[in-house]
N, C-alpha and C. Protein backbone atom coordinates (compact mmCIF):
# COMPACT_ATOMS: atom_id res chain seq x y z
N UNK A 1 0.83 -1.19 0.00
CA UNK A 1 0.00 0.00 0.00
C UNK A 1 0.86 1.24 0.00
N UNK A 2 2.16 1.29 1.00
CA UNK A 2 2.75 2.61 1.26
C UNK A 2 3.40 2.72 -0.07
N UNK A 3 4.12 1.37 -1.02
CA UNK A 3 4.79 1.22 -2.46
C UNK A 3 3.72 2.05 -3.30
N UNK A 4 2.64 1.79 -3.60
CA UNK A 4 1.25 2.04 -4.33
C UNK A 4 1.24 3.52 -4.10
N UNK A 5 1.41 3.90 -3.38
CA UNK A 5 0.78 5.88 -2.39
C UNK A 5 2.30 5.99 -3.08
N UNK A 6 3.32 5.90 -2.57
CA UNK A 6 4.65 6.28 -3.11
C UNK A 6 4.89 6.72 -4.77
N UNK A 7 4.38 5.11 -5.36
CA UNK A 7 4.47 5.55 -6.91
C UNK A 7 3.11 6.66 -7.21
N UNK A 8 2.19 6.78 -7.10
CA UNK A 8 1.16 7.70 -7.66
C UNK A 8 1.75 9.02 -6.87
N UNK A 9 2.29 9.23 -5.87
CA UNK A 9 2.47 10.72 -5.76
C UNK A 9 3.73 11.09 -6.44
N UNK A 10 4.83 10.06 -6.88
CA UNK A 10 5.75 10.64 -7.81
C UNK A 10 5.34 11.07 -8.91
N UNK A 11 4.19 9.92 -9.12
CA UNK A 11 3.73 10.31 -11.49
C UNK A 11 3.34 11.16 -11.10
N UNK A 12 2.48 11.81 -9.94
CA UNK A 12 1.63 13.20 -10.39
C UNK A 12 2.62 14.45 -9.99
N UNK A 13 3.75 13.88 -9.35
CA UNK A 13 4.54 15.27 -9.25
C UNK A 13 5.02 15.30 -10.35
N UNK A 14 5.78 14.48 -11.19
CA UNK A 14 6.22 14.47 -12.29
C UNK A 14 5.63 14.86 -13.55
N UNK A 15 4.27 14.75 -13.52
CA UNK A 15 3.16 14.96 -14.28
C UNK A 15 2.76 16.71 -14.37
N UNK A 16 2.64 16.91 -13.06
CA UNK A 16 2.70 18.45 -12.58
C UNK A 16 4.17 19.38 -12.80
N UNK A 17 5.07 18.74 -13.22
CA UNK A 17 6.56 19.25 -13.53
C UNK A 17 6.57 19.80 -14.90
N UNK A 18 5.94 18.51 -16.05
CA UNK A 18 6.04 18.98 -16.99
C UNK A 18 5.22 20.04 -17.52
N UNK A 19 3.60 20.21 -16.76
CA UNK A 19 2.91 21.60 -17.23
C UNK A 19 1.96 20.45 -18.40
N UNK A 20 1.58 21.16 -19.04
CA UNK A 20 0.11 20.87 -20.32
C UNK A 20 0.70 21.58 -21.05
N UNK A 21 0.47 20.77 -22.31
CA UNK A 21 1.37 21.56 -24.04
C UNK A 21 0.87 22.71 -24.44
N UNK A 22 -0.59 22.84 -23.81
CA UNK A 22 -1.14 24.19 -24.48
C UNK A 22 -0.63 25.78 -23.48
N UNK A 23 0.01 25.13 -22.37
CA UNK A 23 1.14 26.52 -21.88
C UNK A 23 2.35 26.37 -22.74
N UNK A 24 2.68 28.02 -23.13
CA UNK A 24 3.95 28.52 -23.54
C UNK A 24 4.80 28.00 -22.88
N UNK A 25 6.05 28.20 -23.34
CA UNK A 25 7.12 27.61 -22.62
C UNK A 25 7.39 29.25 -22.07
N UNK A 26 8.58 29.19 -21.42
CA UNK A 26 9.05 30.36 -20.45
C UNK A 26 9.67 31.41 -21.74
N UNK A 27 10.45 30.87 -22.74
CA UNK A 27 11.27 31.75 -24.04
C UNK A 27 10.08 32.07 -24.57
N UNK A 28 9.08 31.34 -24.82
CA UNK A 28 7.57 31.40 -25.76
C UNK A 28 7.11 33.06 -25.09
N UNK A 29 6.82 32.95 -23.80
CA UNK A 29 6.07 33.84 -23.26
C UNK A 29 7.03 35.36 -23.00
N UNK A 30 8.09 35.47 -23.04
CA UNK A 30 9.18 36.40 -23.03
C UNK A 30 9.12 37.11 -24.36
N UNK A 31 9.33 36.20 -25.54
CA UNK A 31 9.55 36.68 -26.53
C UNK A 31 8.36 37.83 -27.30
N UNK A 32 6.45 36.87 -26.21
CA UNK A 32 5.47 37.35 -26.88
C UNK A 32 5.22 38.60 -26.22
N UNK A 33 5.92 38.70 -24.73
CA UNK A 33 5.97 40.11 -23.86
C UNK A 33 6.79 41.04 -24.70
N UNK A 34 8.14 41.03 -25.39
CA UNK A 34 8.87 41.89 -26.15
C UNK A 34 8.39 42.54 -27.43
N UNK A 35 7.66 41.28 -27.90
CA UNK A 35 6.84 41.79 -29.10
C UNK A 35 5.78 43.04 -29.33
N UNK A 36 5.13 42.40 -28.07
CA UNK A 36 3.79 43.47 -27.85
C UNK A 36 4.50 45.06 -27.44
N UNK A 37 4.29 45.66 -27.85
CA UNK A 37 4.73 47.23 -27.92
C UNK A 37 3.45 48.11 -26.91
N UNK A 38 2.53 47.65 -27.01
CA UNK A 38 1.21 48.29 -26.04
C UNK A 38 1.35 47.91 -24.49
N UNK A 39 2.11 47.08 -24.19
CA UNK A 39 2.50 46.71 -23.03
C UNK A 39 2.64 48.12 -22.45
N UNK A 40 2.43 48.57 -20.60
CA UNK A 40 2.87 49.63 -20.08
C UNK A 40 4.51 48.84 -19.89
N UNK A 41 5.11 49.76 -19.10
CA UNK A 41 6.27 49.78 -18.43
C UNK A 41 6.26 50.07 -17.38
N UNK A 42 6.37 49.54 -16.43
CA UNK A 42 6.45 50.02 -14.85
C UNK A 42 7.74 49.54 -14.01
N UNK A 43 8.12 49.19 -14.99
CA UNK A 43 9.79 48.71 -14.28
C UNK A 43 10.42 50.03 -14.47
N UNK A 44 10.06 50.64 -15.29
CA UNK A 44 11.42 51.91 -15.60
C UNK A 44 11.24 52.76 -15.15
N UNK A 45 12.18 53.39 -13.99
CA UNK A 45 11.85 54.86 -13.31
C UNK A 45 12.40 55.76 -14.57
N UNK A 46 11.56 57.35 -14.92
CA UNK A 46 11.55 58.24 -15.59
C UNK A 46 12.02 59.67 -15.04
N UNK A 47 13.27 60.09 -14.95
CA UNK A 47 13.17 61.13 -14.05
C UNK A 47 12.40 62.48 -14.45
N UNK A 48 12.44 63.45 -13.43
CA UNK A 48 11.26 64.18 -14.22
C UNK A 48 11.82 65.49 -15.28
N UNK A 49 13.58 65.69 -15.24
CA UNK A 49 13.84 66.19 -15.59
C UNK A 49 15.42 65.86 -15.74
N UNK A 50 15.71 65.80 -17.38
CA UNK A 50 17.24 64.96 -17.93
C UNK A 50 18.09 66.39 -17.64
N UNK A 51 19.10 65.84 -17.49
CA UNK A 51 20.78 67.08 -17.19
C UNK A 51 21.52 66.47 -17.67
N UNK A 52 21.95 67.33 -18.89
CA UNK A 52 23.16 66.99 -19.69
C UNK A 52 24.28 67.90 -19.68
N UNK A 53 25.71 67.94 -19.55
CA UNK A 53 26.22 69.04 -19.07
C UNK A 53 27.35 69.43 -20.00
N UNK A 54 27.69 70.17 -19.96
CA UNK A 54 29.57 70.21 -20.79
C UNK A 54 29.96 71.60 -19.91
N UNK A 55 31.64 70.78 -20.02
CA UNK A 55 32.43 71.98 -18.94
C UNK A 55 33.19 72.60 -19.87
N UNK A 56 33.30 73.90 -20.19
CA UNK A 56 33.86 74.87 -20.94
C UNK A 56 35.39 74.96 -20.96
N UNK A 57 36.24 74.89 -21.55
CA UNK A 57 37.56 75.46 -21.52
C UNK A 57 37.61 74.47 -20.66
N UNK A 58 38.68 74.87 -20.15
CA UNK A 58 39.94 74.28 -19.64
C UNK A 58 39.97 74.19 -17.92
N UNK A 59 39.54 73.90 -17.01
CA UNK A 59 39.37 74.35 -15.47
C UNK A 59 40.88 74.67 -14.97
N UNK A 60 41.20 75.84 -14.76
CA UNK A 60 42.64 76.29 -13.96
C UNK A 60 41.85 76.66 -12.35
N UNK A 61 42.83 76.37 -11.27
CA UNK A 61 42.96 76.33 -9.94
C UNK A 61 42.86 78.34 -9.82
N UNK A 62 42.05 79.01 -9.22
CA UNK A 62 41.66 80.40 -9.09
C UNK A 62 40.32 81.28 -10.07
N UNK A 63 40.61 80.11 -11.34
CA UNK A 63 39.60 80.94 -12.50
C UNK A 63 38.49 80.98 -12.45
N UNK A 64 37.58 81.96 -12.87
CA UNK A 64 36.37 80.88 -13.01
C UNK A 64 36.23 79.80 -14.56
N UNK A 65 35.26 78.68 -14.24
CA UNK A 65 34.48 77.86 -15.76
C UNK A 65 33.37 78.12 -15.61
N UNK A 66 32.73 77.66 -16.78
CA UNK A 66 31.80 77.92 -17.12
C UNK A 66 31.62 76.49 -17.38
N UNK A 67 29.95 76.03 -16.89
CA UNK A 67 29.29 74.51 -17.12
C UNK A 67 28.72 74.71 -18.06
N UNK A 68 28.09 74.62 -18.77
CA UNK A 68 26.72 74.41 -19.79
C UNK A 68 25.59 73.59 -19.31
N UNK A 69 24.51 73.41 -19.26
CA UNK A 69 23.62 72.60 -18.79
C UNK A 69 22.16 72.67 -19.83
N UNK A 70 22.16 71.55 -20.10
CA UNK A 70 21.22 71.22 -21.27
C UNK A 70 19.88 70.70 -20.46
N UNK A 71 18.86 71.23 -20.46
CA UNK A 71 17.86 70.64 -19.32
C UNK A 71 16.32 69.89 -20.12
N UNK A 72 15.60 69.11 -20.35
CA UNK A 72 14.92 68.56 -20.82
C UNK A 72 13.86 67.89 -19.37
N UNK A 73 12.68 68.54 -19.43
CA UNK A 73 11.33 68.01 -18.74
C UNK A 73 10.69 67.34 -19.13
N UNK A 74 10.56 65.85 -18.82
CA UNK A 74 9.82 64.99 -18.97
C UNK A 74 7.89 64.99 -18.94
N UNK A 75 7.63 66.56 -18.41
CA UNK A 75 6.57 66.82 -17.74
C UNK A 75 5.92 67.97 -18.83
N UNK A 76 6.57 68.56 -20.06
CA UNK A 76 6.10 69.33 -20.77
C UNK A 76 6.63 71.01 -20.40
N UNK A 77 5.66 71.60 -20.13
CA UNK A 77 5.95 73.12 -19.94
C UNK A 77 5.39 73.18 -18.41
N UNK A 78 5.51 72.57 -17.98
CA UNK A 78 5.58 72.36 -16.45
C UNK A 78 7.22 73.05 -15.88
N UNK A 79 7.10 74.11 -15.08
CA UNK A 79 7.80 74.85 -15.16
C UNK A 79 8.85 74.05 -13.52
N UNK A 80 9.78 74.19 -13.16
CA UNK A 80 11.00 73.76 -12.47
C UNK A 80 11.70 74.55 -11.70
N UNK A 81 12.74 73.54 -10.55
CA UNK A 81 13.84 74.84 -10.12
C UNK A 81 14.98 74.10 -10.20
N UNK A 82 16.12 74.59 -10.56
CA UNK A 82 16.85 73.98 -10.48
C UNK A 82 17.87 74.52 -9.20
N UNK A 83 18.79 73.77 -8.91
CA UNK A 83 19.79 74.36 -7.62
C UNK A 83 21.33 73.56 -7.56
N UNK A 84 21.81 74.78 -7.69
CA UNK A 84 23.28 74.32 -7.57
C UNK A 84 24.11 74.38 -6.34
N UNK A 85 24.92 73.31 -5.88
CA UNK A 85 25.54 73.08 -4.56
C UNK A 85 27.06 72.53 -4.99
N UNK A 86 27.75 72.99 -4.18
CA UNK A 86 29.06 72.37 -3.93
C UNK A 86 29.42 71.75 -2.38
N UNK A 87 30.09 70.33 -2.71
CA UNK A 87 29.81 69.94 -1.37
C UNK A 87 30.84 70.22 -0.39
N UNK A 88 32.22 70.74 -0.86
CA UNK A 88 33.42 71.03 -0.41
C UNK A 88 33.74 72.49 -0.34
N UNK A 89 33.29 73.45 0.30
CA UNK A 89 33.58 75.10 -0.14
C UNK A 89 35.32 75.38 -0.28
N UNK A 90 36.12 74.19 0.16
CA UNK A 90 37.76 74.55 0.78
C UNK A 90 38.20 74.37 -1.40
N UNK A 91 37.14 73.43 -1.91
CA UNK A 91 37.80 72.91 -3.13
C UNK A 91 37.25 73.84 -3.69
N UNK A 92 35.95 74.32 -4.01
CA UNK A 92 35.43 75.10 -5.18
C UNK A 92 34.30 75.78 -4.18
N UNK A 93 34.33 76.75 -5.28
CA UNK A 93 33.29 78.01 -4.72
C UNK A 93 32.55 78.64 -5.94
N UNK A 94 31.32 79.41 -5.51
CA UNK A 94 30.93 80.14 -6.53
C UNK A 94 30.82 81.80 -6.65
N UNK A 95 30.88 82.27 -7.93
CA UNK A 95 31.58 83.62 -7.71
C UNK A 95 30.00 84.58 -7.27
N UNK A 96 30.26 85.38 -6.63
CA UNK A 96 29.02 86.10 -5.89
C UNK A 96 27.54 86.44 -7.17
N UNK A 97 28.37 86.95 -8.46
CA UNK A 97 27.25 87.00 -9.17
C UNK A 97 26.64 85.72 -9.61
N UNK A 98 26.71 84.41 -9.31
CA UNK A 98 26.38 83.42 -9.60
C UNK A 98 25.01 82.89 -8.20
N UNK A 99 23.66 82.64 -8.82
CA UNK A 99 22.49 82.46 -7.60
C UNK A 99 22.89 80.80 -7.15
N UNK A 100 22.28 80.74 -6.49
CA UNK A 100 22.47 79.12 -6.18
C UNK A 100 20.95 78.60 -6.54
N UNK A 101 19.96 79.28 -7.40
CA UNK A 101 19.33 78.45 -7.77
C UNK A 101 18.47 78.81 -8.83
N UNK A 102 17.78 78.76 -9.69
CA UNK A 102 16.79 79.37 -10.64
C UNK A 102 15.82 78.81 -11.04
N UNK A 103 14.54 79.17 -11.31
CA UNK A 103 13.18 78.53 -11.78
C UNK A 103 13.19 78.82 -13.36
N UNK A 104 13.31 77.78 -14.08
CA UNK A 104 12.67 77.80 -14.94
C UNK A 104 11.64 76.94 -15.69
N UNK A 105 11.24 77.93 -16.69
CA UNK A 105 9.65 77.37 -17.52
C UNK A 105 10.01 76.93 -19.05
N UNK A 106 10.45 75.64 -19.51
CA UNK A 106 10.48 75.52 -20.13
C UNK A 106 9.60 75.46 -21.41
N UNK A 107 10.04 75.47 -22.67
CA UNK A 107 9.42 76.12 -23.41
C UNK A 107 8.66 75.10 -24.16
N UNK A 108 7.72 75.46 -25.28
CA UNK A 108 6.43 74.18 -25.57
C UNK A 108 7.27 73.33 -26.57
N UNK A 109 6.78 72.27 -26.52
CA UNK A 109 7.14 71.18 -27.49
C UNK A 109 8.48 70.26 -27.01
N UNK A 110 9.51 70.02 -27.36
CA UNK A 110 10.58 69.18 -27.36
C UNK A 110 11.40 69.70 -27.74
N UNK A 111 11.77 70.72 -27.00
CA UNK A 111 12.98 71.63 -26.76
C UNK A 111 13.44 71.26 -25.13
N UNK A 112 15.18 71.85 -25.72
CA UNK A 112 15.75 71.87 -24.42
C UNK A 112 15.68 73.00 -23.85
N UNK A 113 16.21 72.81 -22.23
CA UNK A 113 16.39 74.46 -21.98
C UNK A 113 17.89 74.72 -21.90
N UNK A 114 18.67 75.68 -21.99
CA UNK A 114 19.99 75.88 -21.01
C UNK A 114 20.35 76.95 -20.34
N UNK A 115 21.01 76.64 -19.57
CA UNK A 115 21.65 77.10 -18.26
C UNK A 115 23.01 77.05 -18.30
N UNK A 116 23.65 78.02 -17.89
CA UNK A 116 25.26 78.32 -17.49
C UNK A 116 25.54 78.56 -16.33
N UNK A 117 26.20 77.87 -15.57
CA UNK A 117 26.51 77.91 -14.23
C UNK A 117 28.17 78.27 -14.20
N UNK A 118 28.52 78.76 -13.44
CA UNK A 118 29.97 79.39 -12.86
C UNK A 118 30.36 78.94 -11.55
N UNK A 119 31.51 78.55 -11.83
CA UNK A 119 32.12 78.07 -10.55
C UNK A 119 33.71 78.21 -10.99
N UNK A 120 34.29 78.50 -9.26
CA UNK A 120 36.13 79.22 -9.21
C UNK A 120 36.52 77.83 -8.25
N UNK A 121 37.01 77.02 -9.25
CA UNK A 121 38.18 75.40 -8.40
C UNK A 121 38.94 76.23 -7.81
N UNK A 122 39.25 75.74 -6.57
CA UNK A 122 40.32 76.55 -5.50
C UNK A 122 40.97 75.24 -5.18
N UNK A 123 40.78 74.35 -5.82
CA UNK A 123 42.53 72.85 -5.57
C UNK A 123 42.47 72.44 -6.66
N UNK A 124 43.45 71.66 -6.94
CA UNK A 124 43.39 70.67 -8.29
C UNK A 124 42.94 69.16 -7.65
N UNK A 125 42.19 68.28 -8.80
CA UNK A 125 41.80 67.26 -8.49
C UNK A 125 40.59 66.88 -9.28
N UNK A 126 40.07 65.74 -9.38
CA UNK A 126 38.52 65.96 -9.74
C UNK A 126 37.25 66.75 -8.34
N UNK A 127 36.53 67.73 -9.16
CA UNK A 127 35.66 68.20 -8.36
C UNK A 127 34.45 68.48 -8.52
N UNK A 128 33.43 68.33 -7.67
CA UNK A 128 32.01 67.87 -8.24
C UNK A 128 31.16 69.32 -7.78
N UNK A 129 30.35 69.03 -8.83
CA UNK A 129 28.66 70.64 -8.94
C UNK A 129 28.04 69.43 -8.81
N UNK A 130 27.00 69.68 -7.94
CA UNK A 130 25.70 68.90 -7.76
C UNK A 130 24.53 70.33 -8.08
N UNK A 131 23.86 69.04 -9.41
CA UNK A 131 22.54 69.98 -9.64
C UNK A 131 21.56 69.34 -9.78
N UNK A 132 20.10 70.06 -8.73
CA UNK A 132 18.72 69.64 -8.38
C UNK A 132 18.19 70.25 -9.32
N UNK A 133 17.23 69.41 -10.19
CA UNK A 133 16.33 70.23 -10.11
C UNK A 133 15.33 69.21 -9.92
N UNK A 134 13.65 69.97 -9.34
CA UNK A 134 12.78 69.90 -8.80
C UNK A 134 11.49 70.51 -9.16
N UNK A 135 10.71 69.50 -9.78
CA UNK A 135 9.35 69.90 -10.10
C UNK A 135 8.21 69.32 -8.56
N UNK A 136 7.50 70.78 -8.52
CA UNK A 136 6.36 70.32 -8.12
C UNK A 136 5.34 69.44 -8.95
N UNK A 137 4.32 68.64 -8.41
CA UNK A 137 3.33 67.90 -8.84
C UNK A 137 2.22 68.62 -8.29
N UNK A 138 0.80 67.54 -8.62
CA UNK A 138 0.02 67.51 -7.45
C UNK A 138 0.10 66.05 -6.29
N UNK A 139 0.87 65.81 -7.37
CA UNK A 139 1.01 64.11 -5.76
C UNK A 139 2.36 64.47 -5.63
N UNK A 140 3.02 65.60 -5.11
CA UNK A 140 4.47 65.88 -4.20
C UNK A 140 5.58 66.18 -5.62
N UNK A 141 6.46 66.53 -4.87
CA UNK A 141 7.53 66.80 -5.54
C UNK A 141 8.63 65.95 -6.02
N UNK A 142 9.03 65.81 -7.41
CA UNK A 142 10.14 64.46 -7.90
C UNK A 142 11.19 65.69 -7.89
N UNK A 143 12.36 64.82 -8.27
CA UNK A 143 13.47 65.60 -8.06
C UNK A 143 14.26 64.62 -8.99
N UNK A 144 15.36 65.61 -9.81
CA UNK A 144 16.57 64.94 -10.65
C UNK A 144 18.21 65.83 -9.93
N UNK A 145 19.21 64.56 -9.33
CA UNK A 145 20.30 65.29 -8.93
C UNK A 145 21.57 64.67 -10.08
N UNK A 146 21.90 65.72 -10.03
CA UNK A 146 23.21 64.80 -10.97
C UNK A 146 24.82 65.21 -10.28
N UNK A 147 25.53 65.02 -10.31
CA UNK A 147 26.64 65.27 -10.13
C UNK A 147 27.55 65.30 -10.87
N UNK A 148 28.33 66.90 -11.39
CA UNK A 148 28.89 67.18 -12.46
C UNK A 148 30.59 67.08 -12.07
N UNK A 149 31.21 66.07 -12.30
CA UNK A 149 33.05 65.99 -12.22
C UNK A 149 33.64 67.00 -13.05
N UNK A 150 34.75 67.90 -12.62
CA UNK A 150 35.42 69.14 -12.98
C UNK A 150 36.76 68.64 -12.74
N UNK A 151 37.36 68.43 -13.53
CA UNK A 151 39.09 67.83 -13.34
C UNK A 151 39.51 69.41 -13.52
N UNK A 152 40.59 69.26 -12.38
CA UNK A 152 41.19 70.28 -12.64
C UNK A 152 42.79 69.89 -12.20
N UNK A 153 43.60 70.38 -13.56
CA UNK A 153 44.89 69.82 -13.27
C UNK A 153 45.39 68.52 -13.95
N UNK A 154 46.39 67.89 -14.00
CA UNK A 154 46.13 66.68 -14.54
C UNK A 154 45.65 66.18 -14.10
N UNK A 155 45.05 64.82 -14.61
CA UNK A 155 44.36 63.78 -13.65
C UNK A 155 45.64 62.51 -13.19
N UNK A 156 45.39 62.36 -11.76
CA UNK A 156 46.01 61.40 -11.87
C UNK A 156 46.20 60.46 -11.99
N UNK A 157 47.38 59.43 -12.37
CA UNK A 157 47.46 58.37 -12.69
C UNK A 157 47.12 57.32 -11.78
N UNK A 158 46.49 56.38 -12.27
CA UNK A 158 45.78 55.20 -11.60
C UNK A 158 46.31 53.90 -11.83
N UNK A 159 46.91 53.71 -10.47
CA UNK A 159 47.76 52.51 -10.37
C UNK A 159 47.28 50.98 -9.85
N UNK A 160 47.08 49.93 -10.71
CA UNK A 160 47.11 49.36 -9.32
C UNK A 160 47.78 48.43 -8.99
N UNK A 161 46.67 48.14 -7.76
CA UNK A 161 47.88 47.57 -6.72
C UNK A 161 48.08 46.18 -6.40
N UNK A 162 49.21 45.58 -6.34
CA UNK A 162 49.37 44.31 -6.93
C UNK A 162 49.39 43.58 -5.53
N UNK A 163 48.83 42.45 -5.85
CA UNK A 163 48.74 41.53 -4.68
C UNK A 163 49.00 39.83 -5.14
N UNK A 164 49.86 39.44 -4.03
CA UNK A 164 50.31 38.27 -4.19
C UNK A 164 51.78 37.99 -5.10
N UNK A 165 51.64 37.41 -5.75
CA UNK A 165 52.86 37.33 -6.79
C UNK A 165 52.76 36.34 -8.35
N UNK A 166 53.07 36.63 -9.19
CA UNK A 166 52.36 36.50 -10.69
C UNK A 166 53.80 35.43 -11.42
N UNK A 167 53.41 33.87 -11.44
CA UNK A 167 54.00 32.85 -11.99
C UNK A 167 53.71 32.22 -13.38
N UNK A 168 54.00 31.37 -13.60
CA UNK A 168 53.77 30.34 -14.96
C UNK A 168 53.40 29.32 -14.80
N UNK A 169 52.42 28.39 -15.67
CA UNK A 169 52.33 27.40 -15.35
C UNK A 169 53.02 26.32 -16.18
N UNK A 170 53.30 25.75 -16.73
CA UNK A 170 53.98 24.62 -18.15
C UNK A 170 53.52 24.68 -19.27
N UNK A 171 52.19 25.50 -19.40
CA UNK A 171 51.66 26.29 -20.48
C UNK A 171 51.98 27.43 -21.09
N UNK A 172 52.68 28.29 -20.15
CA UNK A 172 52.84 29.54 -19.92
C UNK A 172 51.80 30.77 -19.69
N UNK A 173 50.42 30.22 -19.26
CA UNK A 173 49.29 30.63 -18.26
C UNK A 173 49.95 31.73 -17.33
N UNK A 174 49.28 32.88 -16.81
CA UNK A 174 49.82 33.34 -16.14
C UNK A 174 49.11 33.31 -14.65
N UNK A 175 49.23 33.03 -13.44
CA UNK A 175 48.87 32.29 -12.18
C UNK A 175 49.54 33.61 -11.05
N UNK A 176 48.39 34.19 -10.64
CA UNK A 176 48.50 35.08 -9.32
C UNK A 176 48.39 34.17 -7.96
N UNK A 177 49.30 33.94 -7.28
CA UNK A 177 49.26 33.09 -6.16
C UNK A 177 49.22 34.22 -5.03
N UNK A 178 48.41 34.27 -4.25
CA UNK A 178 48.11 35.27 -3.15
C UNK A 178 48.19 34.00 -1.56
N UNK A 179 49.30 35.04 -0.81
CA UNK A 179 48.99 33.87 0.01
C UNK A 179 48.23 34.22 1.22
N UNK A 180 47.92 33.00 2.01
CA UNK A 180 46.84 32.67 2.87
C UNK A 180 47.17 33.15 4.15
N UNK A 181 46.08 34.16 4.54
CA UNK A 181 45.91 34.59 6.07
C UNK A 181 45.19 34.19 7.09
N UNK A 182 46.20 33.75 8.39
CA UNK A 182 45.60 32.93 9.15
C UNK A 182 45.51 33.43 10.42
């Protein structure tokens, strides 16, 4: 009897493994999700507003540069603020006629907007502009930050750093042997 109960609950697990021919297979049903184009998307966050940037000239340690900032609203003529921060005042600063923030209304259709921002590097190194901007809604406020890198100076060279010690094998394979800490 327990042999009998044993074999019938294997065939029906086994039975239940393979599924019924008239389900897709898993590639079947992937391929027919890619196809369909009417599908929503809800996997993909959209920010509400793209920042594209370019840094002007050349960044010298005292000068000011000039950023460029290419701004694109996902939201139409839904108007924005944007805000500029530096997170280090000892590395970079901004020169007094420069605001730390501005509203704008971008314009109809599928245009960009731009913006020129100013900032005086006071070290050499890479150095970062962080820029918000921030649309109101009626269900709360989204926000896009980006963080803009400003090399100033050469950049430096990037080394690295070697660990263990680098042999042959009878192939001439090359074999990093790192040894063991105990």
């Amino acid at each position: 009897m327990k042999l009998t109960t044993l074999f019938a609950g294997a065939a029906a697990l086994l039975l239940g493994a393979c599924g019924n021919a008239s389900t897709p297979e898993r590639s079947d049903a992937a391929a027919d999700h890619k196809s369909d184009s009417t599908l929503a998307r809800t996997s993909e966050i959209q920010s509400p507003v793209q920042i594209d940037y370019s840094v002007i000239g050349t960044p010298i340690v005292g000068q000011m540069v000039a950023v460029d900032l290419k701004l694109k609203s996902s939201l139409g003529a839904q108007p924005y603020k944007i805000s500029f921060r530096v997170n280090d005042p000892t590395a970079m600063q901004f020169p007094e006629t420069q605001s730390a923030s501005v509203s704008i209304s971008p314009p109809a259709g599928d245009k960009h907007s731009s913006q020129q921002v100013t900032v005086i590097p006071l070290r050499e190194g890479r150095l970062y502009l962080n820029v918000a901007a921030v649309v109101e809604t009626e269900s709360g406020s989204m926000q896009t930050v980006t963080a803009i890198p400003i090399q100033v100076g050469p950049e430096a060279p990037r080394q690295m750093l070697e660990n263990g010690s680098v042999t042959t094998d009878a192939d001439g394979n090359l074999i990093r042997s790192l040894p063991a800490e105990e």
